[in-house]
Protein backbone atom coordinates (compact mmCIF):
# COMPACT_ATOMS: atom_id res chain seq x y z
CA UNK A 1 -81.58 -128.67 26.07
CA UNK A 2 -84.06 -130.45 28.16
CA UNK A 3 -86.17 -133.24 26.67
CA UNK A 4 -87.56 -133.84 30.19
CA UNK A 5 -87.69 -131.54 33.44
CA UNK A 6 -88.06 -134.08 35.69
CA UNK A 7 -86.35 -137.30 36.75
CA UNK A 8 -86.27 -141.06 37.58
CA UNK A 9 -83.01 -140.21 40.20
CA UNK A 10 -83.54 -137.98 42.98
CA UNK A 11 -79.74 -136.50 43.43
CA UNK A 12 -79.08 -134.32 46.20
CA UNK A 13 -78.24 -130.53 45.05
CA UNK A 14 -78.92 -131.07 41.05
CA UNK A 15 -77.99 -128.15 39.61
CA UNK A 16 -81.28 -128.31 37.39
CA UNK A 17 -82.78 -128.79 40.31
CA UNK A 18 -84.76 -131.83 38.77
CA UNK A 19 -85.81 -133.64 41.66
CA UNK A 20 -87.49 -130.38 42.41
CA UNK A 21 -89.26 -130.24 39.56
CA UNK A 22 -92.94 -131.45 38.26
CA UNK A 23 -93.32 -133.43 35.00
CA UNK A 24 -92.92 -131.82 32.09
CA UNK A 25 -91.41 -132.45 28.31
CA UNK A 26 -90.80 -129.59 25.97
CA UNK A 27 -93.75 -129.46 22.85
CA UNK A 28 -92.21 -130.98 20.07
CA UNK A 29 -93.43 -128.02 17.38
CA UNK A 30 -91.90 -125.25 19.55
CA UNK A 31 -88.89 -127.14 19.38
CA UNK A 32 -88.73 -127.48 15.68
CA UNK A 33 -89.77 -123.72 15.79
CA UNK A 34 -86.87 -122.85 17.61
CA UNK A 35 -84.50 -125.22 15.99
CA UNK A 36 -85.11 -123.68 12.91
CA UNK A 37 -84.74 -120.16 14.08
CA UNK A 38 -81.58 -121.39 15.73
CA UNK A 39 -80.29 -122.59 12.95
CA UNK A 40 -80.67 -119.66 10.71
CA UNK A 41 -79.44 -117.26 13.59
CA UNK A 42 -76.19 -119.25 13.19
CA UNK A 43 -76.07 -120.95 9.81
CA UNK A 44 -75.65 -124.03 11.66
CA UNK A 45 -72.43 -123.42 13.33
CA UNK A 46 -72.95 -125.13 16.62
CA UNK A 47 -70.27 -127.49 17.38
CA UNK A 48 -72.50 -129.67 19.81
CA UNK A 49 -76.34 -129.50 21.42
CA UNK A 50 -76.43 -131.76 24.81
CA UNK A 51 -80.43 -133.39 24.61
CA UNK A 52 -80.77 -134.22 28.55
CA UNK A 53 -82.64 -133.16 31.64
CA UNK A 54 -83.90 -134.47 33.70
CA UNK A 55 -83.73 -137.97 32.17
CA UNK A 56 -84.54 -136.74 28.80
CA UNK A 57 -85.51 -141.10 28.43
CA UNK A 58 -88.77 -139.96 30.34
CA UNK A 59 -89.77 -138.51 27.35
CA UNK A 60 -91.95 -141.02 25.37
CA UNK A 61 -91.36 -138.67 22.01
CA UNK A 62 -87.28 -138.78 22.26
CA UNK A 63 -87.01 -140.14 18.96
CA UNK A 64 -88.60 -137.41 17.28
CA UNK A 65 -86.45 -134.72 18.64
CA UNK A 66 -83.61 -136.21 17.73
CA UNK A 67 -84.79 -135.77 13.85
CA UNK A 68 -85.75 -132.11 13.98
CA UNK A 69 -82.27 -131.33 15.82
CA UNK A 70 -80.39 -133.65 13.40
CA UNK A 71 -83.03 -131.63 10.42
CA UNK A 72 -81.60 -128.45 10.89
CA UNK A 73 -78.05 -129.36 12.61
CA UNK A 74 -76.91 -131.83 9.76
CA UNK A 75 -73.21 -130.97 10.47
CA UNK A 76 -73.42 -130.65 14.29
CA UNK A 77 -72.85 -133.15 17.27
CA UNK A 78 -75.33 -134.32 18.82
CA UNK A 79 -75.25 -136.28 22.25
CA UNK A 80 -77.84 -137.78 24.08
CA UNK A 81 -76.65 -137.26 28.38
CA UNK A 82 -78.79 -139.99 30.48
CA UNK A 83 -78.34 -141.77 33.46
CA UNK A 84 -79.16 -145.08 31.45
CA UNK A 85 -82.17 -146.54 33.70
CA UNK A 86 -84.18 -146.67 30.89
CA UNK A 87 -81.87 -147.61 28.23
CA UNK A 88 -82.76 -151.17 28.56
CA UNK A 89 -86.69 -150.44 27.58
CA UNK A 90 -86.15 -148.61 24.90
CA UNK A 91 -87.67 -149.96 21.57
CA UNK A 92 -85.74 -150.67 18.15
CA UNK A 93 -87.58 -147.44 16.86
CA UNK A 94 -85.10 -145.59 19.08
CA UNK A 95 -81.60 -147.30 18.38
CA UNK A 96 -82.72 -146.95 14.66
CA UNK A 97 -83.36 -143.14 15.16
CA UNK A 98 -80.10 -142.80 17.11
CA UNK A 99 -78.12 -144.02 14.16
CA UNK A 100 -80.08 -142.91 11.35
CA UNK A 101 -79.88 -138.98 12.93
CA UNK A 102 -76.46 -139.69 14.08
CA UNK A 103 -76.38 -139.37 17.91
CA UNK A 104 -73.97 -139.84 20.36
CA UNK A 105 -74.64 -141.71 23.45
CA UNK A 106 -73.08 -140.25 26.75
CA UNK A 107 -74.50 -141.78 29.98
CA UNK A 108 -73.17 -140.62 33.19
CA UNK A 109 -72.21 -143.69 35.20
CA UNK A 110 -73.69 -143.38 38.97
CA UNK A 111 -73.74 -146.09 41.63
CA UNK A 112 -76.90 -147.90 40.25
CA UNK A 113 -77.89 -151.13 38.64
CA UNK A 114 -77.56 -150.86 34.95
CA UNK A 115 -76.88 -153.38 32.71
CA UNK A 116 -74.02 -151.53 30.48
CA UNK A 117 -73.14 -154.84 28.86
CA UNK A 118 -76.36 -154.85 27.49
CA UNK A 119 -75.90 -151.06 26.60
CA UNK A 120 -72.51 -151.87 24.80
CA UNK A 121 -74.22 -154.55 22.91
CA UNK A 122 -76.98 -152.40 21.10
CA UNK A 123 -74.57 -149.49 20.37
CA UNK A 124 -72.66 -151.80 18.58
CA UNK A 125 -75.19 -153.50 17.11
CA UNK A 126 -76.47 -150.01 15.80
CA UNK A 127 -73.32 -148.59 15.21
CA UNK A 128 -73.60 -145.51 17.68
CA UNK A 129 -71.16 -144.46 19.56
CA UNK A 130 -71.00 -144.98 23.24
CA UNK A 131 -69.19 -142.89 25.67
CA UNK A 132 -69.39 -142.59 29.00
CA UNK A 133 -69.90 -138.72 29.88
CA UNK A 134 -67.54 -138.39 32.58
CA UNK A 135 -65.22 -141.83 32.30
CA UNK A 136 -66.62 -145.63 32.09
CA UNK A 137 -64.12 -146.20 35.27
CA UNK A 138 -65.49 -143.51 37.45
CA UNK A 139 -69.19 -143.12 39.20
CA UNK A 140 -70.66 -139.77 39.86
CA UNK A 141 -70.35 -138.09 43.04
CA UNK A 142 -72.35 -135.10 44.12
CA UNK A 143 -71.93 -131.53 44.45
CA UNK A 144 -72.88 -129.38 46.15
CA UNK A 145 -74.55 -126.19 44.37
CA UNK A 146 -74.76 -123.01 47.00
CA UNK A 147 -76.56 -120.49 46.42
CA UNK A 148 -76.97 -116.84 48.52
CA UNK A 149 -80.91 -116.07 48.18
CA UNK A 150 -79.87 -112.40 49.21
CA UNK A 151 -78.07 -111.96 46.46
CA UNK A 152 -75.21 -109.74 47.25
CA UNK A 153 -72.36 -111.32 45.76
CA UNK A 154 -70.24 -109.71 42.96
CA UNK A 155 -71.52 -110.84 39.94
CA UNK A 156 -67.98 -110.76 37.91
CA UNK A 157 -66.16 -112.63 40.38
CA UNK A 158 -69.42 -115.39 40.13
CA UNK A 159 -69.11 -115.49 36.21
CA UNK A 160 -65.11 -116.14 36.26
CA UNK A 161 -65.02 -118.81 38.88
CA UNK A 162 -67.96 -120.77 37.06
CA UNK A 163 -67.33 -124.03 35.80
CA UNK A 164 -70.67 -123.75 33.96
CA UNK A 165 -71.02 -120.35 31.79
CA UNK A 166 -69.54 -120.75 28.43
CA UNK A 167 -69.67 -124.81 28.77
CA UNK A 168 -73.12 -125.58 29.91
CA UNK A 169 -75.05 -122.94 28.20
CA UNK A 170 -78.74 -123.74 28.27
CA UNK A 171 -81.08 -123.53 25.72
CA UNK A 172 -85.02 -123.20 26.81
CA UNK A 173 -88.32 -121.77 25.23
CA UNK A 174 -86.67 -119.94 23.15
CA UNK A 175 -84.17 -118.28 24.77
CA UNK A 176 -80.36 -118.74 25.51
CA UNK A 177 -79.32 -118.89 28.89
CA UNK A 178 -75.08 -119.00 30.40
CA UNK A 179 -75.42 -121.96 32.50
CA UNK A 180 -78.47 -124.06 33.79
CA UNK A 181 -79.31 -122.71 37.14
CA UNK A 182 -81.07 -119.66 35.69
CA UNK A 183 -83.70 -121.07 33.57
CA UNK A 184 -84.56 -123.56 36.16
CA UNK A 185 -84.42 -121.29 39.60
CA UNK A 186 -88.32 -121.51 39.32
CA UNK A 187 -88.09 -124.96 40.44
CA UNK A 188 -86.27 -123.80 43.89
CA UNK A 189 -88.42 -120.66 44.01
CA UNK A 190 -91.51 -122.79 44.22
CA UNK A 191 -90.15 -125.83 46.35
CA UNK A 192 -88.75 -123.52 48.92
CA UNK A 193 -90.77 -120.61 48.81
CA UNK A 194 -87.74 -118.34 47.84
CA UNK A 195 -87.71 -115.22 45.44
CA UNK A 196 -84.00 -115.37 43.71
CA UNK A 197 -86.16 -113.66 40.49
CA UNK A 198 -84.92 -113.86 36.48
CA UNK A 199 -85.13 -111.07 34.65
CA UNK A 200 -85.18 -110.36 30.44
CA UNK A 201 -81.28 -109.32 30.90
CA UNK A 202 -80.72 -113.25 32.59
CA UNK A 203 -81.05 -114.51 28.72
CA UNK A 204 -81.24 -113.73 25.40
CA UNK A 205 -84.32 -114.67 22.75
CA UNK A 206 -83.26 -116.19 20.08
CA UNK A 207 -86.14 -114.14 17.99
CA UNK A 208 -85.18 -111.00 19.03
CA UNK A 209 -80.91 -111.63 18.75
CA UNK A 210 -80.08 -109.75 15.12
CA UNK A 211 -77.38 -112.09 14.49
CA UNK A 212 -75.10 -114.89 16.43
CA UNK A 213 -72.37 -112.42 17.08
CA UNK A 214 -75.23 -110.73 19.29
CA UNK A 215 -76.06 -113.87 20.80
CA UNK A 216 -72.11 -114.90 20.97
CA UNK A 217 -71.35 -111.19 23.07
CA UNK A 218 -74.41 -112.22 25.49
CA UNK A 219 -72.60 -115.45 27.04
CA UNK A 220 -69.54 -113.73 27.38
CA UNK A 221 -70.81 -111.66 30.03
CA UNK A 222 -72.11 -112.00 33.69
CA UNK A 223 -75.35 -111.96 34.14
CA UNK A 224 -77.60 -110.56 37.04
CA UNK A 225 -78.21 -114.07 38.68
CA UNK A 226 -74.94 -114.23 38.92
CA UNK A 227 -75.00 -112.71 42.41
CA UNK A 228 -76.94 -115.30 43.80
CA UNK A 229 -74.06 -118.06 42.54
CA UNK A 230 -71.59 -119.02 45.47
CA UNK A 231 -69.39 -120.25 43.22
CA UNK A 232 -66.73 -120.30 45.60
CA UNK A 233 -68.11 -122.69 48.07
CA UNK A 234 -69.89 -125.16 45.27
CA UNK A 235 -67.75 -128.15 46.11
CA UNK A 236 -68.11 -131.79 45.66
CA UNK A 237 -69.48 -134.18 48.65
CA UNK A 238 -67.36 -137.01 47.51
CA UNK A 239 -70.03 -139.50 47.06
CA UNK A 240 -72.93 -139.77 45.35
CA UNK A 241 -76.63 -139.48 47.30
CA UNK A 242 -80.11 -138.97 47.41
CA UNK A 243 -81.75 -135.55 47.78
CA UNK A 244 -83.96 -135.00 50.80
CA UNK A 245 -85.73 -132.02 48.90
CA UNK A 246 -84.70 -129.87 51.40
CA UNK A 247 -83.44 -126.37 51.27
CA UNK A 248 -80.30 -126.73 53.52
CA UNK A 249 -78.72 -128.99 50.16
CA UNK A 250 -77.88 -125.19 48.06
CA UNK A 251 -77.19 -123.28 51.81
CA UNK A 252 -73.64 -122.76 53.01
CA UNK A 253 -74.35 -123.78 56.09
């Protein structure tokens, strides 16, 4: 889930294509709305909800989403993925609502100054758990996402080969996405003036599911953006850099 669309790194080929995107939080009641409908759907059986972004820190009302998804997820896991800039800023009102609703913190460690020591010092102080998302000892590199804007790839052979679908399901406005390129393609569309189009069979909305085995059946199934998904050329650059916002980062080329 996104607390924040956009972001305080540029990284070259995000694969939410944040530094692509305008800013923008999530409204806090349509949240609770769909928490709540969530939570019925499945009768709280999510193992774990991922709060990030973007740098979901950009959002000045973090605090308070982390109580309506602790509200109606008391049994659930909740971590909170950030690239720890802002860490450092935060106030006391937000350690005390990471412990008192029970959050994880998992920064991703990239090649920038942040004072972790500092970091390790709070979590302890607050009792919440820190761990690094991919491995304290390792920075982030960056990968390269490729996509084919005609769209003629076989959208089976897309959905088996992804790393994403089934592990980084995404959860926006109400409706459940396989992976986080879909729900954010808008962001490319409009940067690059490109047409790679979602349709109503791309997701599945959470008020019109009947029941989480409904919901469950959706994600384990390609969908039809799934032809636009090289998934067989995404590969990792082997260091981490900047974006230059341009089009050739998601080509083959």
């Amino acid at each position: 889930m996104h607390l924040a669309e956009h972001c305080n790194l540029n990284c070259f080929s995000c694969n939410h294509f944040s530094q692509l995107a305008p800013k923008g939080f999530p409204d806090l009641n349509k949240f609770e709305k769909d928490m709540e409908q969530l939570s019925i759907l499945t009768k709280g059986m999510i193992a774990r909800f991922h709060l990030m972004g973007g740098e979901p820190l950009l959002n000045p009302n973090c605090k308070d989403f982390f109580a309506i998804a602790r509200k109606y997820f008391p049994d659930s896991a909740i971590w909170l993925i950030t690239n720890g800039i802002l860490l450092e800023k935060q106030s006391k009102d937000f350690w005390e609502s990471c412990k008192e609703n029970k959050i994880e913190l998992h920064p991703t460690k990239y090649p920038i100054k942040v004072d972790w020591e500092f970091v390790e010092s709070q979590c302890k102080e607050y009792g919440i758990p820190l761990i690094f998302y991919d491995n304290s000892q390792i920075q982030k590199t960056s990968y390269k996402t490729i996509l084919e804007p005609q769209g003629n790839l076989d959208c089976f052979h897309s959905f088996i080969g992804c790393h994403q679908a089934n592990n980084c399901t995404h959860f926006k406005n109400g409706k459940i996405y396989p992976c986080s390129v879909a729900p954010n393609i808008h962001y490319f569309n409009s940067a690059f003036n490109q047409n790679l189009p979602i349709t109503p069979l791309d997701s599945i909305d959470i008020y019109k599911a009947k029941d989480y085995n409904e919901i469950l059946q959706f994600l384990a199934k390609p969908i039809p953006f799934c032809r636009f998904c090289n998934l067989a050329k995404w590969k990792s650059i082997g260091e981490w850099k900047t974006s230059k916002k341009d089009i050739s980062e998601y080509l083959e080329l």
